[in-house]
Protein backbone atom coordinates (compact mmCIF):
# COMPACT_ATOMS: atom_id res chain seq x y z
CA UNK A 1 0.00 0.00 0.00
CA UNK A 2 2.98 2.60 0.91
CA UNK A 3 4.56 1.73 -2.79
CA UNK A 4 0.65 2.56 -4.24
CA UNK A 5 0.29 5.47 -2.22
CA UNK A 6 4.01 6.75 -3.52
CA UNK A 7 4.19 5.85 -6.91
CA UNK A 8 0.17 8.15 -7.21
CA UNK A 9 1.73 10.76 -5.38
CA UNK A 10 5.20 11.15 -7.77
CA UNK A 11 2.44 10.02 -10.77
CA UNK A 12 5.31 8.67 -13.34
CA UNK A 13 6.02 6.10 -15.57
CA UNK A 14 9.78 5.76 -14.69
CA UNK A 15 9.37 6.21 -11.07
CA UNK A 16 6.82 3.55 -11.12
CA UNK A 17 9.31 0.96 -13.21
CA UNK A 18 11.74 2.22 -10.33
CA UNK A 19 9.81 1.55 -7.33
CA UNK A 20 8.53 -1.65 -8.36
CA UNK A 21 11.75 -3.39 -8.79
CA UNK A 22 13.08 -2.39 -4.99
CA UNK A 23 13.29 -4.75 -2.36
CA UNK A 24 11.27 -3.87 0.88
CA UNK A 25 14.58 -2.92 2.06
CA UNK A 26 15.69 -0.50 -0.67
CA UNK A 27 11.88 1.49 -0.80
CA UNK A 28 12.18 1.77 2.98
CA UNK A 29 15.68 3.34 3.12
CA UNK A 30 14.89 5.49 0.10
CA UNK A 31 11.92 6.79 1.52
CA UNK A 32 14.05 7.34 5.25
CA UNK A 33 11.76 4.60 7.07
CA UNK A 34 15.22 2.58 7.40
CA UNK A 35 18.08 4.31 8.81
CA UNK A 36 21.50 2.49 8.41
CA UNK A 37 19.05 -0.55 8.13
CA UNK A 38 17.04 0.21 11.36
CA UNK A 39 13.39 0.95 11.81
CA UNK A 40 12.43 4.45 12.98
CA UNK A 41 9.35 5.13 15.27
CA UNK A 42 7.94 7.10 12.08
CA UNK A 43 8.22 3.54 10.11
CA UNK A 44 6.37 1.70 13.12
CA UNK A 45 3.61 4.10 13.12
CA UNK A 46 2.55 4.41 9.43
CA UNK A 47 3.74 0.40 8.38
CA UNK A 48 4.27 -1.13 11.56
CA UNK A 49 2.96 -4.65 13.09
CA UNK A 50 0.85 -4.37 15.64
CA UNK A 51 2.08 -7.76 16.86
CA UNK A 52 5.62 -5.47 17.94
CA UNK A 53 4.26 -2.35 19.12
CA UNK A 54 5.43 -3.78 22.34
CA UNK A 55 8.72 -2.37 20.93
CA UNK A 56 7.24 1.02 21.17
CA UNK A 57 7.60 2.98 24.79
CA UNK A 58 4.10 3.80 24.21
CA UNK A 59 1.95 2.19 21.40
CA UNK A 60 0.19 4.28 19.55
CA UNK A 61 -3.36 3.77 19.25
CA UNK A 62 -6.92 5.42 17.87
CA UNK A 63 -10.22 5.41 19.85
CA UNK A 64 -13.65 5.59 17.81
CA UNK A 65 -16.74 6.21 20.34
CA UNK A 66 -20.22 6.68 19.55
CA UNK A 67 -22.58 8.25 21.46
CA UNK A 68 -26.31 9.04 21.67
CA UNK A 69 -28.04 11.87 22.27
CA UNK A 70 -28.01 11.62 26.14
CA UNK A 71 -23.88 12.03 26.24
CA UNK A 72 -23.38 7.46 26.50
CA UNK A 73 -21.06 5.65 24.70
CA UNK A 74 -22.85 3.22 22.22
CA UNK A 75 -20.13 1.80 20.55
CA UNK A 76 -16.24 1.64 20.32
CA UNK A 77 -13.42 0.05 18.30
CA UNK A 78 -9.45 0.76 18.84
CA UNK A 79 -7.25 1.00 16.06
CA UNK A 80 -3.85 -0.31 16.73
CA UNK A 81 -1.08 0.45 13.72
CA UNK A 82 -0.60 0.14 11.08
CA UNK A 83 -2.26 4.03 10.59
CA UNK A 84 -1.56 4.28 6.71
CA UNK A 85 -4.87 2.30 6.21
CA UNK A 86 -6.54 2.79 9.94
CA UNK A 87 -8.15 6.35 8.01
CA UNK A 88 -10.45 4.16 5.92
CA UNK A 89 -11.30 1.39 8.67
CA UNK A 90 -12.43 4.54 11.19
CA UNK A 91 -14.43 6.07 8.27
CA UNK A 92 -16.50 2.09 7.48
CA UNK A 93 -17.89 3.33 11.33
CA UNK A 94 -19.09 6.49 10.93
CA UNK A 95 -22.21 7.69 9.84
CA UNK A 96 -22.22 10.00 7.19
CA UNK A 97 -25.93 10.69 6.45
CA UNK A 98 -27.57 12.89 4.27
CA UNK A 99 -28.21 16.14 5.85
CA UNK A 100 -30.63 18.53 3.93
CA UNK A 101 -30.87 22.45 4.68
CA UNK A 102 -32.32 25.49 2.42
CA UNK A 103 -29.13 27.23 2.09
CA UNK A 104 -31.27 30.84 0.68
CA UNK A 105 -34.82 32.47 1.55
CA UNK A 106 -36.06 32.24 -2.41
CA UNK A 107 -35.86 28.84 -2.92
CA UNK A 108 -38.12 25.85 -1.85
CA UNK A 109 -35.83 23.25 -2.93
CA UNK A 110 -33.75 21.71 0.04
CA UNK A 111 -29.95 21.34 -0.90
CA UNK A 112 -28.92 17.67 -0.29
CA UNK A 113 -25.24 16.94 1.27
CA UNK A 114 -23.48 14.32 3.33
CA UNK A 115 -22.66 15.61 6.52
CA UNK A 116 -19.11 15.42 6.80
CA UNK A 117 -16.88 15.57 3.43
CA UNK A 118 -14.26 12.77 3.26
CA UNK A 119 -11.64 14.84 2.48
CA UNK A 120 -11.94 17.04 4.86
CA UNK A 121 -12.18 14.31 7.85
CA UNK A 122 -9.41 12.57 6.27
CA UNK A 123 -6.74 15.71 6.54
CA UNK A 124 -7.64 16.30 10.00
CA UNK A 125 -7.21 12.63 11.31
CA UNK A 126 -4.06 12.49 9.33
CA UNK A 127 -3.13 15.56 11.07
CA UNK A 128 -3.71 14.15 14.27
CA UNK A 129 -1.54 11.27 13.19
CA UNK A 130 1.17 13.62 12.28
CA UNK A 131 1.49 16.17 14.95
CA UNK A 132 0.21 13.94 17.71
CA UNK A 133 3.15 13.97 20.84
CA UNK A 134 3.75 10.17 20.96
CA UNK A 135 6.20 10.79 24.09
CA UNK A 136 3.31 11.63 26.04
CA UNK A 137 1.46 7.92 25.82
CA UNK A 138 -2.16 9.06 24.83
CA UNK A 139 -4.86 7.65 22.33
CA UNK A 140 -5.98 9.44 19.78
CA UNK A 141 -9.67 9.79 19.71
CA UNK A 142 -12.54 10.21 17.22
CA UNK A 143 -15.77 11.27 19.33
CA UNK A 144 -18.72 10.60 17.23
CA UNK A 145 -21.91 12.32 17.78
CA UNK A 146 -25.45 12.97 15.93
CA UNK A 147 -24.37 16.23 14.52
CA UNK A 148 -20.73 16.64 15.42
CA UNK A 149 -17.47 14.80 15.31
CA UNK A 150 -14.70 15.90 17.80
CA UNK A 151 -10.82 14.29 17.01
CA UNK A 152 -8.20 14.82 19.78
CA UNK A 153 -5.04 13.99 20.02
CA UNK A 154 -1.89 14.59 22.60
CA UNK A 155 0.36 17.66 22.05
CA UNK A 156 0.04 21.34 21.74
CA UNK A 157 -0.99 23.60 19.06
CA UNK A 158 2.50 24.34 17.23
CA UNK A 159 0.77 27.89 15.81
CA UNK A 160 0.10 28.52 18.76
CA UNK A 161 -3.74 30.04 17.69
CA UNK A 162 -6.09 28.92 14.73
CA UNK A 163 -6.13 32.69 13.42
CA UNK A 164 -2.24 32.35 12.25
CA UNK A 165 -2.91 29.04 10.53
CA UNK A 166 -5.81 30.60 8.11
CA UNK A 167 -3.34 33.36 6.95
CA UNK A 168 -2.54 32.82 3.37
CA UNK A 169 1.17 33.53 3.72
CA UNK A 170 1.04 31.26 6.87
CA UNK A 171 4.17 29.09 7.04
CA UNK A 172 4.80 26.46 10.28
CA UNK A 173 7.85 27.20 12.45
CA UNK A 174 8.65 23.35 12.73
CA UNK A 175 7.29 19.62 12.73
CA UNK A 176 7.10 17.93 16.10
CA UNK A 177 7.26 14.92 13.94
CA UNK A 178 9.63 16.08 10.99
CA UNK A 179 10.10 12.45 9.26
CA UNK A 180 6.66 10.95 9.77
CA UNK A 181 5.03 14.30 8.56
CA UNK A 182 7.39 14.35 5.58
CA UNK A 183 6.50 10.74 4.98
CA UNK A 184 3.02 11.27 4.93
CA UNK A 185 3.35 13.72 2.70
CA UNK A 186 4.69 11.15 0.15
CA UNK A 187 2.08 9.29 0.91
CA UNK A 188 -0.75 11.32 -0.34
CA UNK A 189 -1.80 11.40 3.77
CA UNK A 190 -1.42 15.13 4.01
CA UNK A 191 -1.87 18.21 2.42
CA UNK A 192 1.88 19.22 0.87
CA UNK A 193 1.72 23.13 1.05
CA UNK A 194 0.76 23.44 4.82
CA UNK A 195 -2.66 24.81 3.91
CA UNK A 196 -4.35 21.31 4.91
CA UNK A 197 -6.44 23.14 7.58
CA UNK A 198 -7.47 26.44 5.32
CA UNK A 199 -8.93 24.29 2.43
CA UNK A 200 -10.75 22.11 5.57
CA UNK A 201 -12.03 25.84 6.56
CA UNK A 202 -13.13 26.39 3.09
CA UNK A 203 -14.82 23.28 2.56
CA UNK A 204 -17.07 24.15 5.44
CA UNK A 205 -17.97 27.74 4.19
CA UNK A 206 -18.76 26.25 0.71
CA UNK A 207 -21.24 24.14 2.38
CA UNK A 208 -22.39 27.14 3.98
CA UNK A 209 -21.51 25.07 7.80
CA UNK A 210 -20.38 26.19 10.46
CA UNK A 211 -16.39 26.29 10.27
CA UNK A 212 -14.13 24.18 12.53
CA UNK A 213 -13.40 24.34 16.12
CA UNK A 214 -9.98 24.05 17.67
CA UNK A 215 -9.95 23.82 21.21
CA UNK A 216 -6.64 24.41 22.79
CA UNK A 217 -7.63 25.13 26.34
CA UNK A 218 -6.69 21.25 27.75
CA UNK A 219 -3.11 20.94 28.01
CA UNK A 220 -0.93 19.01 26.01
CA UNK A 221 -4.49 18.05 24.14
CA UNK A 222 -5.24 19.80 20.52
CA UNK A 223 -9.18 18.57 20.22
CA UNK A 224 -10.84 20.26 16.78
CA UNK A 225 -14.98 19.68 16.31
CA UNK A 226 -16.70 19.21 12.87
CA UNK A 227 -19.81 20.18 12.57
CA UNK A 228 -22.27 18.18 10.74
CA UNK A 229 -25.67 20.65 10.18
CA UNK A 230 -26.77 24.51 10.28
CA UNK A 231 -26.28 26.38 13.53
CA UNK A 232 -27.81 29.31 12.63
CA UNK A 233 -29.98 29.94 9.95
CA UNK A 234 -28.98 33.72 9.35
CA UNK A 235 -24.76 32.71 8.69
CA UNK A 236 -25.85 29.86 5.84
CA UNK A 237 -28.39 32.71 3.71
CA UNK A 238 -25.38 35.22 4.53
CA UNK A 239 -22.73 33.27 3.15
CA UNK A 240 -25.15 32.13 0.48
CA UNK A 241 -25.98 36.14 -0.11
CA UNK A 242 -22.32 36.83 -0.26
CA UNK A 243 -19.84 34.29 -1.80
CA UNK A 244 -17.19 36.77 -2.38
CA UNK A 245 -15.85 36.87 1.55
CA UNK A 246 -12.59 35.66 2.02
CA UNK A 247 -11.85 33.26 4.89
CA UNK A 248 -11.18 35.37 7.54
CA UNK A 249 -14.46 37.10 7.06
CA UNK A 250 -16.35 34.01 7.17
CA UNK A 251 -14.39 32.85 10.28
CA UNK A 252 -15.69 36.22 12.24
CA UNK A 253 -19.63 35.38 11.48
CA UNK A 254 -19.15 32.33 12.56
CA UNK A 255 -17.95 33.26 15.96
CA UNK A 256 -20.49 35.24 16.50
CA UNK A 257 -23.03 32.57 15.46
CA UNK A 258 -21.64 30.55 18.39
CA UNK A 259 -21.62 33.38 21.13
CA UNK A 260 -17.56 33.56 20.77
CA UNK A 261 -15.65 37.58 21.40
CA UNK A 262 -14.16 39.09 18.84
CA UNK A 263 -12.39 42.45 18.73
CA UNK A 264 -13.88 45.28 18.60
CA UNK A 265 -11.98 46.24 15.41
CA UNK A 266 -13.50 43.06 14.01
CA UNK A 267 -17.23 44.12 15.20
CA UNK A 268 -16.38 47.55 13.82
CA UNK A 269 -15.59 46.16 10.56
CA UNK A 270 -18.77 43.55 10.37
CA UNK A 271 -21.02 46.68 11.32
CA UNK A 272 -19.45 48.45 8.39
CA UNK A 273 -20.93 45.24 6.43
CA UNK A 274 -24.19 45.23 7.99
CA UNK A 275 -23.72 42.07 8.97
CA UNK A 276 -24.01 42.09 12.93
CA UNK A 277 -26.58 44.08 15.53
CA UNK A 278 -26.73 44.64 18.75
CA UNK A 279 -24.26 45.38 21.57
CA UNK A 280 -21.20 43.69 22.71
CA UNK A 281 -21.32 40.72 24.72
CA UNK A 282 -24.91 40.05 22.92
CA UNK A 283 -24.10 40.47 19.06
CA UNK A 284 -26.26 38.10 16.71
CA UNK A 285 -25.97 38.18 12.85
CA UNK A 286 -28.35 40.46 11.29
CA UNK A 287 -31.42 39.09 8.80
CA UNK A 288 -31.33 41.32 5.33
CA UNK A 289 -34.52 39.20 4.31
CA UNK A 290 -37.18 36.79 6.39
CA UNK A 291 -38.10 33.88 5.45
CA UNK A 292 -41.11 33.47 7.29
CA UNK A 293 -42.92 35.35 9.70
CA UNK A 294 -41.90 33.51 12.62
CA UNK A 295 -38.31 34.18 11.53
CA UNK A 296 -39.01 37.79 11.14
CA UNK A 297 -40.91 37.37 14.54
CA UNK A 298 -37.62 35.62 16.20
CA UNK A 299 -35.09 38.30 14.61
CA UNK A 300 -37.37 41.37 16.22
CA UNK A 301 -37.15 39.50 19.39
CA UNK A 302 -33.50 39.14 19.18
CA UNK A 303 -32.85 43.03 18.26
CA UNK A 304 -31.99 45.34 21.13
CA UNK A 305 -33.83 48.29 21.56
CA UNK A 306 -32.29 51.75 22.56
CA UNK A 307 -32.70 51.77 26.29
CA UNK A 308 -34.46 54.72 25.64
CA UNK A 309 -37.50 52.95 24.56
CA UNK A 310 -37.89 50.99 27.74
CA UNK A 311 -37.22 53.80 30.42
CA UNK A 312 -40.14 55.13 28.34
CA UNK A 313 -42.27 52.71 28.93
CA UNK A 314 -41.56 52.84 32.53
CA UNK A 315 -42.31 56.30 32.66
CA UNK A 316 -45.72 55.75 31.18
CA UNK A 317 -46.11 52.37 33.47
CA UNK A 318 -45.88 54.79 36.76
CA UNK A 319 -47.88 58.32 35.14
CA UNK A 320 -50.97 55.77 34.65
CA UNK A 321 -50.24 53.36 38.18
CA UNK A 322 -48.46 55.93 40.42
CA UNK A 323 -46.36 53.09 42.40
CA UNK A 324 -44.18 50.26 41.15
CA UNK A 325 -41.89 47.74 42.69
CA UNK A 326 -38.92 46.29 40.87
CA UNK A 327 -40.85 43.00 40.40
CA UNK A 328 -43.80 44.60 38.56
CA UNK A 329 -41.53 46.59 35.89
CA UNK A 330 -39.98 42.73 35.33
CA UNK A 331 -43.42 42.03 34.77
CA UNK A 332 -43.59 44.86 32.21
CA UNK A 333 -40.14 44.57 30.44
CA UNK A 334 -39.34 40.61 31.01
CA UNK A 335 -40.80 39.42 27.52
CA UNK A 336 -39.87 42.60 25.65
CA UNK A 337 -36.05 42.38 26.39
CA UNK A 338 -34.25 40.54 23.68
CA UNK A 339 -33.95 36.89 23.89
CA UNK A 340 -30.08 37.04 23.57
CA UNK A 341 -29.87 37.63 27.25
CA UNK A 342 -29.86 35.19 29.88
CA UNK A 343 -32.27 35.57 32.83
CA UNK A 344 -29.17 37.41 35.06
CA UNK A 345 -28.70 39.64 32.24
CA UNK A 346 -32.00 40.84 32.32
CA UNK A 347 -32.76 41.12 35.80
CA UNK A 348 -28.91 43.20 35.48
CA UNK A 349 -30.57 45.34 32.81
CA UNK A 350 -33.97 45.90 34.55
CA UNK A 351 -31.40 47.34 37.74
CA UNK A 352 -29.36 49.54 35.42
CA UNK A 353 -32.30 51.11 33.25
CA UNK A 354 -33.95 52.20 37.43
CA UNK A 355 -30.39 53.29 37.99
CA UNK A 356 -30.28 55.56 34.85
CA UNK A 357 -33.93 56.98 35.78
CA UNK A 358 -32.93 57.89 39.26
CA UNK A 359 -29.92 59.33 38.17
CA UNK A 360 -31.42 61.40 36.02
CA UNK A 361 -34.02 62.91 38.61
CA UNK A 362 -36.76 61.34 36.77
CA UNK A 363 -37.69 58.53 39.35
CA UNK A 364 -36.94 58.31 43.10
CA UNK A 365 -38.36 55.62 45.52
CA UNK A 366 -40.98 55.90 47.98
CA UNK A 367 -40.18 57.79 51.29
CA UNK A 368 -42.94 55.74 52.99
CA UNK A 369 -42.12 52.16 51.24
CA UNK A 370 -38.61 51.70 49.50
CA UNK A 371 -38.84 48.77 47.68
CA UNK A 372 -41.44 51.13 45.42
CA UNK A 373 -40.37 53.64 42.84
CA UNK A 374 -42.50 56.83 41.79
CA UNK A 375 -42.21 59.85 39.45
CA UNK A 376 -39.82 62.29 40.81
CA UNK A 377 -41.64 65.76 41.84
């Protein structure tokens, strides 16, 4: 399979008559597998027997899990090596169904796609193979769930941040790995320019899905999610609207799709664009067109109003009832306050927009019963 894999890769008719004729010995030592007629590590991990990874310090091994929608394992298989062919065993257990979305408002027609291209799952479990800290003993695992698949594997994030890696001009400092990376490049495992995990970003905004996640916040652990469906409805018709934004673009709507900060250079900008309302922490993507009334229903519920328009209805709430507690302008505000916040964020907001009334000599509270507010005299 490692002769197949080189002689596609190289894709000549000499360098196939060459390869052929080698020993085991010879294709091994001219690919670096054998040095001075020894194995390397690299050579046990992509070709070697499992029957002698006892030869290893720490075998390395894969872990597929399944698991339901209540968070329990349903099923499990570990891969030992070889891992030049493990790719295609892992991919025989997951389920790659047909997910179906309306990627525009106009259109009636649902847009059929599997939910996870191969490609794209392919270069990042290759990855994982490559850049994975075999000192360190652990597994590498594929976490299968109904609409998400999460690898892992042991080691930190070389770049350092995702950001750096979806920079055109990006270039890596260093391979942990140097020889097994190089090898899988000849193998037609990897990608070969180091852009492996910008086309597996673009592959994801041509689907109009949500891009990647790389979590980096477990040490010594680099764990990236794949998301198989829509998150939010408003990102798929924008990049559908839009096809012309570049990567990094695309990478800011989708953090804000998931509830994630950004800078406020990069809010700046995407207000510029008309792409994002409301105020920082509780930015959502803005709707140029409804597709329905309950959308349009759901995006006025999401806006935030000026503050100004709910101190006035508190004004009006205590020229027609005199008296109010706290409690009762909850009772007046609660369902009109934008569904982006959390309960503590609105009671926080009810406080604040009493706070700006009283400090504006508009409202004072009750000499004869404090916990009531009235119209200042």
């Amino acid at each position: 399979m490692a002769r197949e894999k080189y002689k596609e890769k190289l894709d000549g008719k000499y360098v196939n008559e060459e390869i052929d004729s080698m020993t085991d010995e010879e294709f091994l030592t001219k690919i670096k597998l054998l040095f001075n007629g020894e194995v390397t590590n690299a050579a046990m991990v992509l070709l070697g027997n499992s029957d002698y990874d006892n030869l290893m310090p720490s075998p390395p091994m894969i872990m597929w899990r399944l698991y339901d929608s209540q968070g329990e394992v349903k099923d499990y298989e570990l891969f030992p090596i070889p891992f030049i062919n493990v790719i295609d065993k892992i991919f025989l257990k997951i389920r790659n169904l047909t997910y179906r979305y309306l990627p525009n408002q106009t259109t009636l027609f649902p847009t059929n796609t599997q939910q996870y291209d191969t490609w794209l799952l392919r270069e990042l479990l290759n990855n994982c193979i490559a850049h994975s800290n075999y000192q360190l003993g652990g597994r590498i695992y594929v976490n299968e769930f109904e609409d998400q698949i999460i690898m892992s594997n042991p080691g930190n994030f070389i770049p350092v941040n995702i950001e750096s890696v979806l920079q055109i001009s990006y270039n890596p400092p260093f391979y942990r790995n140097q020889l097994l990376a190089e090898t899988m490049v000849k193998f037609h495992m990897i990608d070969t320019a180091t852009m492996g995990i910008r086309k597996v970003f673009r592959i994801q905004k041509d689907k109009y899905f949500p891009l990647p996640d790389y979590d980096l916040s477990v040490y010594n652990q680099v764990s990236v999610t794949v998301y198989g469906k829509m998150l939010n409805e408003n990102y798929t018709h924008i990049l559908y609207d839009h096809p012309e934004f570049d990567l990094e673009t695309v990478f800011l709507l989708d953090r804000i799709q998931k509830g994630l900060s950004i800078s406020k250079e990069s809010i700046a900008y995407l207000r510029k664009l008309k792409l994002i309302e409301g105020r920082k922490p509780n930015l959502f993507l803005a709707a140029s067109v409804s597709s329905s009334k309950e959308d349009e229903a759901q995006y006025i519920k999401n806006k935030v109003f000026n503050d100004q328009y709910y101190k006035d209805m508190m004004v009006r709430y205590l020229k027609e009832f005199n008296r109010a507690t706290k409690k009762e302008f909850k009772g007046l505000l609660w369902n009109k306050l934008p569904d982006i916040l959390n309960d503590d964020q609105k009671e926080k907001k009810i406080s604040n927009l009493l706070s700006s009334l009283r400090r504006a000599n508009i409202i004072e509270t009750d000499p004869d019963n404090r916990i009531q507010w009235k119209l200042k005299e």
